[in-house]
Structures are given as C-alpha cells and as structure tokens.
PDB file of N, CA and C in Angstrom:
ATOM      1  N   UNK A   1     -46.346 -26.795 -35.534  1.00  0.00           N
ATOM      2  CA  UNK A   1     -45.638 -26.524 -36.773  1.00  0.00           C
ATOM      3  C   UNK A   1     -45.490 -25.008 -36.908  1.00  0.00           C
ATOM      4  N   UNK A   2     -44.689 -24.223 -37.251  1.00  0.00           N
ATOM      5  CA  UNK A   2     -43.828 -23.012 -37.353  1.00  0.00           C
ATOM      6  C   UNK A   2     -44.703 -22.625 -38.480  1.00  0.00           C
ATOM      7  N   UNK A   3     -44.572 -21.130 -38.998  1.00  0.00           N
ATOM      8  CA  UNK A   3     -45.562 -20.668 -39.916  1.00  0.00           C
ATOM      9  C   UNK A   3     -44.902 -21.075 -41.193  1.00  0.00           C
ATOM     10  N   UNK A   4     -43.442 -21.068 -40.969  1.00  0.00           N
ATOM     11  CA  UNK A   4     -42.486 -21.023 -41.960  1.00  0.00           C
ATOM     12  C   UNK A   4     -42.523 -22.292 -42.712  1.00  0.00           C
ATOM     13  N   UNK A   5     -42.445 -23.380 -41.862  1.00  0.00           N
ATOM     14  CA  UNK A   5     -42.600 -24.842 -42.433  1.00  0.00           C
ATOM     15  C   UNK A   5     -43.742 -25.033 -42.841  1.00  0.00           C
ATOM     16  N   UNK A   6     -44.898 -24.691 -42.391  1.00  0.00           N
ATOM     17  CA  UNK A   6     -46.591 -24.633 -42.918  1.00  0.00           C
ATOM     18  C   UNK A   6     -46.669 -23.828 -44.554  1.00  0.00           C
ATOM     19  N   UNK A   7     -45.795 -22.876 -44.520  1.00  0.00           N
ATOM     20  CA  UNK A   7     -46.064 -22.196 -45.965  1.00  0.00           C
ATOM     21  C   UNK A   7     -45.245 -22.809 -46.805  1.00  0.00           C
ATOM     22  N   UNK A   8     -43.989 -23.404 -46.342  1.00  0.00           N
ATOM     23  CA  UNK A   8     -43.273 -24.483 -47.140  1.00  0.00           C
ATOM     24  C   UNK A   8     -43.784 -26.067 -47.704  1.00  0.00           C
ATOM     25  N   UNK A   9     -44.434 -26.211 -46.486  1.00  0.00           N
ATOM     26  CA  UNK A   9     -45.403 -27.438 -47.073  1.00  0.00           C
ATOM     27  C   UNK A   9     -46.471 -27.359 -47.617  1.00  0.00           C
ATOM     28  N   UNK A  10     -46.884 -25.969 -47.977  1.00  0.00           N
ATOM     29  CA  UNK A  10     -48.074 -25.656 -48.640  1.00  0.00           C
ATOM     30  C   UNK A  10     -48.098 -25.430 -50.026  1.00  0.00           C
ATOM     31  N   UNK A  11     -47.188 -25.100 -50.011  1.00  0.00           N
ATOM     32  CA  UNK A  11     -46.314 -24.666 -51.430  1.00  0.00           C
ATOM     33  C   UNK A  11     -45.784 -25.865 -52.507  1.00  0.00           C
ATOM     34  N   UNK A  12     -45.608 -26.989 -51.452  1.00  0.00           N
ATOM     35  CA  UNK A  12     -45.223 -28.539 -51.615  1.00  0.00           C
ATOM     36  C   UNK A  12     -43.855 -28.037 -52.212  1.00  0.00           C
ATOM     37  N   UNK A  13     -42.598 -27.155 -51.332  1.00  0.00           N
ATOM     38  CA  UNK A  13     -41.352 -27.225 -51.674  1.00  0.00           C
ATOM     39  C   UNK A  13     -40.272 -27.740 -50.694  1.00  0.00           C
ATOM     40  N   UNK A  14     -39.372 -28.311 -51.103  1.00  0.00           N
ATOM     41  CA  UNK A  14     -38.399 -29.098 -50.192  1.00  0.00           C
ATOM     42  C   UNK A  14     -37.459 -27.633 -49.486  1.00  0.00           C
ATOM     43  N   UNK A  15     -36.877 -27.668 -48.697  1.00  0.00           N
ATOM     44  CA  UNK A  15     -36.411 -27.216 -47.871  1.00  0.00           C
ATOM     45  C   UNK A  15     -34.743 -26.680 -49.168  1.00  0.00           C
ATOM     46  N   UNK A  16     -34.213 -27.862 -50.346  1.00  0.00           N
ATOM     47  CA  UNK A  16     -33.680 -26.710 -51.202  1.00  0.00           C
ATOM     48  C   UNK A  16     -34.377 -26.063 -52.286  1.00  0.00           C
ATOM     49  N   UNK A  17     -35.576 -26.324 -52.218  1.00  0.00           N
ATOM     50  CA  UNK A  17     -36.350 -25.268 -52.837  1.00  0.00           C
ATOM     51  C   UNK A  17     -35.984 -23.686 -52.370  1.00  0.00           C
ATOM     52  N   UNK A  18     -36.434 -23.713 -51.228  1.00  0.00           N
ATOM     53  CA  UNK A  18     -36.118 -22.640 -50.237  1.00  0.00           C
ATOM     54  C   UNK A  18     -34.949 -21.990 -50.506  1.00  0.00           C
ATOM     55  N   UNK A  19     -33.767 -22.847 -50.673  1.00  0.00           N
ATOM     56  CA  UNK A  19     -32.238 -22.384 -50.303  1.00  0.00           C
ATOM     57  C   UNK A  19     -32.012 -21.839 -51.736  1.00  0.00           C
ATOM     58  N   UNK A  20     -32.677 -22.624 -52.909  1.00  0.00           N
ATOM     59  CA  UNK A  20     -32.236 -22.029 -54.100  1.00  0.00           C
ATOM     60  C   UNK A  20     -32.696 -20.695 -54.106  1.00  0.00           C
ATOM     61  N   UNK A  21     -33.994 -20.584 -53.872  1.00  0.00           N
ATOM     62  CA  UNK A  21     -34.695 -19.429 -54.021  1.00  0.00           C
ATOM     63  C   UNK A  21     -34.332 -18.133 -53.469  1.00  0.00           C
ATOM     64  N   UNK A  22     -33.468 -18.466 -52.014  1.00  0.00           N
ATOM     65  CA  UNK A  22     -33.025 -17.765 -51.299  1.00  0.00           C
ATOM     66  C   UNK A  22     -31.910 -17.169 -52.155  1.00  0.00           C
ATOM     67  N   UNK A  23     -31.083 -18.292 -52.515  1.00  0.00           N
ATOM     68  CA  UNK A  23     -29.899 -18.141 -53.141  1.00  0.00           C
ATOM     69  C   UNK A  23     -29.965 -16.697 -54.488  1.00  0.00           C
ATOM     70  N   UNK A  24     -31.087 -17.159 -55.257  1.00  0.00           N
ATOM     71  CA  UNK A  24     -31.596 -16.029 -56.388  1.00  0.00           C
ATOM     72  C   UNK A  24     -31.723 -14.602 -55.763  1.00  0.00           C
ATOM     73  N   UNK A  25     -32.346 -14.696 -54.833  1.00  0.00           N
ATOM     74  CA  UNK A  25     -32.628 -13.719 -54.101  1.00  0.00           C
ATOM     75  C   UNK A  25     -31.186 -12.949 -53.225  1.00  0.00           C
ATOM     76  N   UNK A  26     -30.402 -13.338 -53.177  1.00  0.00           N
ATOM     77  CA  UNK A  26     -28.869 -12.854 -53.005  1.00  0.00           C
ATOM     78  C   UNK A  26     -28.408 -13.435 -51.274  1.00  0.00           C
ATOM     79  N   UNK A  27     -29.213 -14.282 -50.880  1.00  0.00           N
ATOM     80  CA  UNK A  27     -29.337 -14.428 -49.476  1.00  0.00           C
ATOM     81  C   UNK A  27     -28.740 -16.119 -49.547  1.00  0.00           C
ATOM     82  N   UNK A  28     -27.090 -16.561 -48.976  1.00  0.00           N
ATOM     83  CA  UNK A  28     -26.512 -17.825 -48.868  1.00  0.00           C
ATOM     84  C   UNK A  28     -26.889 -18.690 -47.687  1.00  0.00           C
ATOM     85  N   UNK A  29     -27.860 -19.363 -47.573  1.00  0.00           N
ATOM     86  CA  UNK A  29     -27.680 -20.558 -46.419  1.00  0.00           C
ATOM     87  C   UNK A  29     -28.265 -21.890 -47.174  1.00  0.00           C
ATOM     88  N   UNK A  30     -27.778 -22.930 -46.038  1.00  0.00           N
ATOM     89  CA  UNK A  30     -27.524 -23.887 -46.538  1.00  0.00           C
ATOM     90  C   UNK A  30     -28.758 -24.747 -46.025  1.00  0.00           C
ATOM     91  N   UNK A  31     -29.224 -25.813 -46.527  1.00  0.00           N
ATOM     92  CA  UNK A  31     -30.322 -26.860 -45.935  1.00  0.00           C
ATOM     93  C   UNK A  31     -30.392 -26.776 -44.210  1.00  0.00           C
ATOM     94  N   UNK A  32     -29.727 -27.127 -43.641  1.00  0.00           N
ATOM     95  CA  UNK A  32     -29.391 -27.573 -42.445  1.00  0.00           C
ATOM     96  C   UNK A  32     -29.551 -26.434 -41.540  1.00  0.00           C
ATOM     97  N   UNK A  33     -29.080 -25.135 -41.976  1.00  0.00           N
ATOM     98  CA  UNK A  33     -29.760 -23.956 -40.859  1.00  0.00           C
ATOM     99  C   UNK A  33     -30.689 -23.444 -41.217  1.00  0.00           C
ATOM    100  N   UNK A  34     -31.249 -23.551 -42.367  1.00  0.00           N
ATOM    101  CA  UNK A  34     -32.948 -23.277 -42.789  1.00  0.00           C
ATOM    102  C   UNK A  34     -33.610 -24.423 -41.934  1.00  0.00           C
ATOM    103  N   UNK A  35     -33.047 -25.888 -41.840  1.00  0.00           N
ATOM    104  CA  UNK A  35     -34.268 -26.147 -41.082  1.00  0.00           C
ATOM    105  C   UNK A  35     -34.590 -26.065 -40.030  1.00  0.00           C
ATOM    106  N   UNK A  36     -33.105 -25.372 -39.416  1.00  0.00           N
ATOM    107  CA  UNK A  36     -33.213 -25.473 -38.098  1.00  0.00           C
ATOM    108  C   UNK A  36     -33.815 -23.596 -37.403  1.00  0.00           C
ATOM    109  N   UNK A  37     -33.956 -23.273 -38.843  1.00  0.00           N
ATOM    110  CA  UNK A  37     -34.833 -21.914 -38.553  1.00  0.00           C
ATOM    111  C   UNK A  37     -36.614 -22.307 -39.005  1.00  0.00           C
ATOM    112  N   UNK A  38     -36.140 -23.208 -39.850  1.00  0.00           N
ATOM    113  CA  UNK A  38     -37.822 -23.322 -39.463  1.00  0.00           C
ATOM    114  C   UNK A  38     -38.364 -24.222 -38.725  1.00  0.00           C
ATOM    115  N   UNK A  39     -37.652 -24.666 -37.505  1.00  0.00           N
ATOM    116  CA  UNK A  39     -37.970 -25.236 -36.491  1.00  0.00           C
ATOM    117  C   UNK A  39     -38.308 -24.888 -35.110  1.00  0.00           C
ATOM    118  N   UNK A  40     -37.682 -23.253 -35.689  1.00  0.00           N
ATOM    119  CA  UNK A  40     -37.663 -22.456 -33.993  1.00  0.00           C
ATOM    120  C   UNK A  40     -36.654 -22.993 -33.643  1.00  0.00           C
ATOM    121  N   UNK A  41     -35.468 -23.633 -34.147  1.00  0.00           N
ATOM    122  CA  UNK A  41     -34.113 -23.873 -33.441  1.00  0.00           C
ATOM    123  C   UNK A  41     -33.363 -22.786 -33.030  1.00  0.00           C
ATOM    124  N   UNK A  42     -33.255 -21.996 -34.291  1.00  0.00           N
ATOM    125  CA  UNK A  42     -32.131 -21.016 -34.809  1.00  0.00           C
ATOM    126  C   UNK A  42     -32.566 -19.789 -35.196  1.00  0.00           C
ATOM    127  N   UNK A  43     -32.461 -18.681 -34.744  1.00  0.00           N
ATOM    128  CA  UNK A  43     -33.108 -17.135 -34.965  1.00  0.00           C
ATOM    129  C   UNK A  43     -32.387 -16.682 -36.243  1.00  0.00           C
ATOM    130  N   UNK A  44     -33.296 -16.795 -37.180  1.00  0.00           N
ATOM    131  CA  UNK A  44     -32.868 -15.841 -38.407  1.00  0.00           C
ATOM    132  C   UNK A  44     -32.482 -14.451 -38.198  1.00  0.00           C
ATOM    133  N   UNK A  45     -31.145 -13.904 -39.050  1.00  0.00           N
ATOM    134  CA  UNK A  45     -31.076 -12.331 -39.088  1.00  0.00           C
ATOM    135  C   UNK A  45     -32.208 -11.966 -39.670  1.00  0.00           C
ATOM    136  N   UNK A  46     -32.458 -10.338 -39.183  1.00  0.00           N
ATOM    137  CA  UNK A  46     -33.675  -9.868 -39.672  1.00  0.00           C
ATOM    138  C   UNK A  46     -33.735  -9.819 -41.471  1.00  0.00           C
ATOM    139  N   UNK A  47     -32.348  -9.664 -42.007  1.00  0.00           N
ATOM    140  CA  UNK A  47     -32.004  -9.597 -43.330  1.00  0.00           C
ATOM    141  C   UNK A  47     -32.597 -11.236 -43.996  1.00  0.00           C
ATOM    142  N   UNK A  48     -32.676 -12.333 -43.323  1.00  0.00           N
ATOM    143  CA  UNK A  48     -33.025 -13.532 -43.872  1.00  0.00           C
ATOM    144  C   UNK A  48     -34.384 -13.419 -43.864  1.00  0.00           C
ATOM    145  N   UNK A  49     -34.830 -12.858 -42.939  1.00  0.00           N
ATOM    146  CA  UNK A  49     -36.464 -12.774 -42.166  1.00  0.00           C
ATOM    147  C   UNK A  49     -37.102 -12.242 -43.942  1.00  0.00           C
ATOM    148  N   UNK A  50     -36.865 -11.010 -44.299  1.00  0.00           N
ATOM    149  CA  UNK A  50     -37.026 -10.350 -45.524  1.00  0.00           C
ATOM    150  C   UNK A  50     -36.956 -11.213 -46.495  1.00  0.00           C
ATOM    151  N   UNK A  51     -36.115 -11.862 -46.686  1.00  0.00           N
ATOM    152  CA  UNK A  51     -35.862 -12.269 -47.553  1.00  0.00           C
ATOM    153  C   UNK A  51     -36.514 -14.213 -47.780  1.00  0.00           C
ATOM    154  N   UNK A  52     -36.787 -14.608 -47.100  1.00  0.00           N
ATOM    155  CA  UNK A  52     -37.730 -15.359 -46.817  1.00  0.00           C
ATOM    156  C   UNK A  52     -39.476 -14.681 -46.972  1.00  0.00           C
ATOM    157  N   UNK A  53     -39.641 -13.502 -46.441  1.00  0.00           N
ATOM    158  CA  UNK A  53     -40.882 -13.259 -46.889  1.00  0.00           C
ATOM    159  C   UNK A  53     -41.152 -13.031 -48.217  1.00  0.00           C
ATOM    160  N   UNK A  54     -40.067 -12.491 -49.073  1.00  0.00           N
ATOM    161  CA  UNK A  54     -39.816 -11.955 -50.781  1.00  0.00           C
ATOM    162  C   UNK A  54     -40.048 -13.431 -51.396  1.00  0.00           C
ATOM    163  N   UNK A  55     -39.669 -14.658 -50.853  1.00  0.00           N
ATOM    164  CA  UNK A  55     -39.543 -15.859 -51.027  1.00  0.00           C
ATOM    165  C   UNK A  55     -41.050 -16.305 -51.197  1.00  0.00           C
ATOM    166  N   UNK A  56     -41.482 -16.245 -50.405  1.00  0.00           N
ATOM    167  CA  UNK A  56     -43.100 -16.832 -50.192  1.00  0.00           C
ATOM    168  C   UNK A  56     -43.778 -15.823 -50.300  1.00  0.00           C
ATOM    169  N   UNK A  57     -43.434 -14.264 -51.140  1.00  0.00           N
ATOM    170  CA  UNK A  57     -44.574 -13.697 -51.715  1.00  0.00           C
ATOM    171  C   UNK A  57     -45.426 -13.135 -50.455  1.00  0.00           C
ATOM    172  N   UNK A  58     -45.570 -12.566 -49.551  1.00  0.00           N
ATOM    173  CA  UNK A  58     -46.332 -12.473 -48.686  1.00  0.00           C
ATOM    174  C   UNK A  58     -47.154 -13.627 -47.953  1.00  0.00           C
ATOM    175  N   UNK A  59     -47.084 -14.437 -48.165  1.00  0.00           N
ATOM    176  CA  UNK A  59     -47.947 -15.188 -47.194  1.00  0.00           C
ATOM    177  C   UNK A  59     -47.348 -15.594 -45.920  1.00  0.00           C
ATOM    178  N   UNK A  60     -45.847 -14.871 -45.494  1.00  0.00           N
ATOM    179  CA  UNK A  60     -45.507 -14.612 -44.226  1.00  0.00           C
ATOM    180  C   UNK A  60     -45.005 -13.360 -44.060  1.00  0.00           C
ATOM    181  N   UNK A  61     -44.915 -13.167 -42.350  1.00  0.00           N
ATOM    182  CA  UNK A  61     -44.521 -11.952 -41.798  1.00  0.00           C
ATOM    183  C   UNK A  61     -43.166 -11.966 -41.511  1.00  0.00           C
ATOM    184  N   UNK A  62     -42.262 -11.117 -41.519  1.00  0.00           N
ATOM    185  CA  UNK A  62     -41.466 -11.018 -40.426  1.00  0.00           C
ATOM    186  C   UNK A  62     -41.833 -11.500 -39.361  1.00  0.00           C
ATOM    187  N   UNK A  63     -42.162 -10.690 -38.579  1.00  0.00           N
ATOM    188  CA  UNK A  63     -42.284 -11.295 -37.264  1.00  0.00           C
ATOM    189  C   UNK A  63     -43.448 -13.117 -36.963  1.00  0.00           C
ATOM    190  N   UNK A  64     -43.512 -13.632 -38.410  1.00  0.00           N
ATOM    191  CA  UNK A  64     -43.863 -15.101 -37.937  1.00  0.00           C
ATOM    192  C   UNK A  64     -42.391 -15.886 -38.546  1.00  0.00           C
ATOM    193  N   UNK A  65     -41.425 -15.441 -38.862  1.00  0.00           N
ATOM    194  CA  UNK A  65     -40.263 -15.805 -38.998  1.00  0.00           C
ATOM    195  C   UNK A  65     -39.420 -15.815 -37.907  1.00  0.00           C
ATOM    196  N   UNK A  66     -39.432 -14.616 -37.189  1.00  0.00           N
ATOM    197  CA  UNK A  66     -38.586 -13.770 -36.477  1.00  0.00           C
ATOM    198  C   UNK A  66     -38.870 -14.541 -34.905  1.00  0.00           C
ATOM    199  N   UNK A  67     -40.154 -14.926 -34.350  1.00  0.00           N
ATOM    200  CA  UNK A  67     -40.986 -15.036 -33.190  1.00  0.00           C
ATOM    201  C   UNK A  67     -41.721 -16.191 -33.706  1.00  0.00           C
ATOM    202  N   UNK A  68     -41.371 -17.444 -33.992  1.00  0.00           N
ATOM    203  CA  UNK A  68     -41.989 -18.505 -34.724  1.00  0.00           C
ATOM    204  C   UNK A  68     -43.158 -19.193 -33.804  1.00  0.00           C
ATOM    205  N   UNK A  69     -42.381 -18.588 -32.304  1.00  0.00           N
ATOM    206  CA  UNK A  69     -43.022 -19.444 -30.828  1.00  0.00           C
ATOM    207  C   UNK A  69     -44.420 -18.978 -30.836  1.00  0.00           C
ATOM    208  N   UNK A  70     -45.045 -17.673 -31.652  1.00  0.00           N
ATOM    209  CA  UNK A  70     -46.235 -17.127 -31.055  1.00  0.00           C
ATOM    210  C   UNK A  70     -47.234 -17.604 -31.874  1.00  0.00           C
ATOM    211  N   UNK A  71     -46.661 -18.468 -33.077  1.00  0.00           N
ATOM    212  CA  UNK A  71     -47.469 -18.785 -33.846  1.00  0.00           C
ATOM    213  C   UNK A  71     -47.697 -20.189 -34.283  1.00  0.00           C
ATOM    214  N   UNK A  72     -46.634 -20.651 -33.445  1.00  0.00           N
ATOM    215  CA  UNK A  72     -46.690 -22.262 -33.684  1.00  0.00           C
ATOM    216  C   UNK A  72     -47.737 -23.427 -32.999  1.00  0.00           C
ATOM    217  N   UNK A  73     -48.573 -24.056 -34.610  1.00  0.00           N
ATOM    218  CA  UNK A  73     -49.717 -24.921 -34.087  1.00  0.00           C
ATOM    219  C   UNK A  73     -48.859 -26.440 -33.995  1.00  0.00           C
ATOM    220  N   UNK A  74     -50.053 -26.969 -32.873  1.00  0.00           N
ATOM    221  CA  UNK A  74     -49.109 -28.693 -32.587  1.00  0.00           C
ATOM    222  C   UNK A  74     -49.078 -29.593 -33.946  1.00  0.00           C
ATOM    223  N   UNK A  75     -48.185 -30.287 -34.211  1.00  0.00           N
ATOM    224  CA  UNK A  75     -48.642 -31.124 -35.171  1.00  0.00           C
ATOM    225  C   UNK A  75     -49.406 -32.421 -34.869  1.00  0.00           C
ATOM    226  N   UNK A  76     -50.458 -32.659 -36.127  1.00  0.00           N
ATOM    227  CA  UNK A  76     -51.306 -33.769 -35.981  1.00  0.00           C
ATOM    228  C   UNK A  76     -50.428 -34.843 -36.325  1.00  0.00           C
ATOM    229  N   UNK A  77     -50.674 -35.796 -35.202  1.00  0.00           N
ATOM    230  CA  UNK A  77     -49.821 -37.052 -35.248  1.00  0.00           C
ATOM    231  C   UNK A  77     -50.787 -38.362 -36.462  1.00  0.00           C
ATOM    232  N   UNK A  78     -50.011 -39.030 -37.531  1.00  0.00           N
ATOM    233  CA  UNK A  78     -50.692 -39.875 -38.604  1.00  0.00           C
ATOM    234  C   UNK A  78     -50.975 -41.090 -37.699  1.00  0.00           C
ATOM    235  N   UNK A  79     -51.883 -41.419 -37.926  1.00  0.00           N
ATOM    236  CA  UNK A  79     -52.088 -43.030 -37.322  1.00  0.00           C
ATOM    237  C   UNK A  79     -51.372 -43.756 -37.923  1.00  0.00           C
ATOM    238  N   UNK A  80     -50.473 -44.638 -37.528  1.00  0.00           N
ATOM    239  CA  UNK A  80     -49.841 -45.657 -37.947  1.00  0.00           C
ATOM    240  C   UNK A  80     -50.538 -46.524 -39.438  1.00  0.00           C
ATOM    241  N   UNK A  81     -50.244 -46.934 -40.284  1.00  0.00           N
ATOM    242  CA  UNK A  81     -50.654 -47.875 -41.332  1.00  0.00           C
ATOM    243  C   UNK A  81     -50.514 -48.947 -41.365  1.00  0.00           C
TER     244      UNK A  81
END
C-alpha cells in the first residue's frame, strides 16, 4: 500500500474527499487519476505532490508522493468470511 492511500485510509476519507480538498486548495483532478496516483500508476506533478501534502497536513512527504515505490508496504490479504 502507497503512503498516500495509507494516510487516506487513515483519515477514513474517500478518494473525493481528496479531490474536493484538492479542489479548495486550487489544485483540479478528478477521482480516477488520484487513484491512479495513489497507486503508483501515474506520477503526480511536483505542484500536486505539494498540494496533496497541504492536504494531509504533514503526515506526508513529497517525495512519498513523488517515489511511492520506496515506500510501499504489501497489503494484508482479509481471510475470506
């Protein structure tokens, strides 16, 4: 899991949580390439990188936005129910 999605699920906010917030913050993207930046799909501009950290208050870096690969733990798989 990416640092980005870990502080998003920590926060317990949906992914347009994010986009609104972004949005306040003067920065336009949409659901679909946020998730695919917080997947390590899609390399954020450094200008989103910022502005994602202003978002979550410090509890990320740039560069755990920017370089998601150096920080990404495996996810624990749920046992079936």
């Amino acid at each position: 899991m990416t640092p980005l999605k870990k502080a998003r699920i920590q926060k317990g906010w949906r992914l347009a949580d994010v986009v609104d917030r972004l949005r306040v913050a003067g920065e336009a993207i949409d659901t679909g390439n946020l998730s695919r930046v917080e997947r390590g799909v899609q390399r954020p501009s450094a200008g989103l990188a910022e502005k994602l950290c202003g978002v979550f208050e410090g509890d990320l870096t740039e560069i755990h936005i920017l370089y998601p690969e150096r920080f990404v733990e495996p996810e624990v798989n749920q046992p079936a129910a």
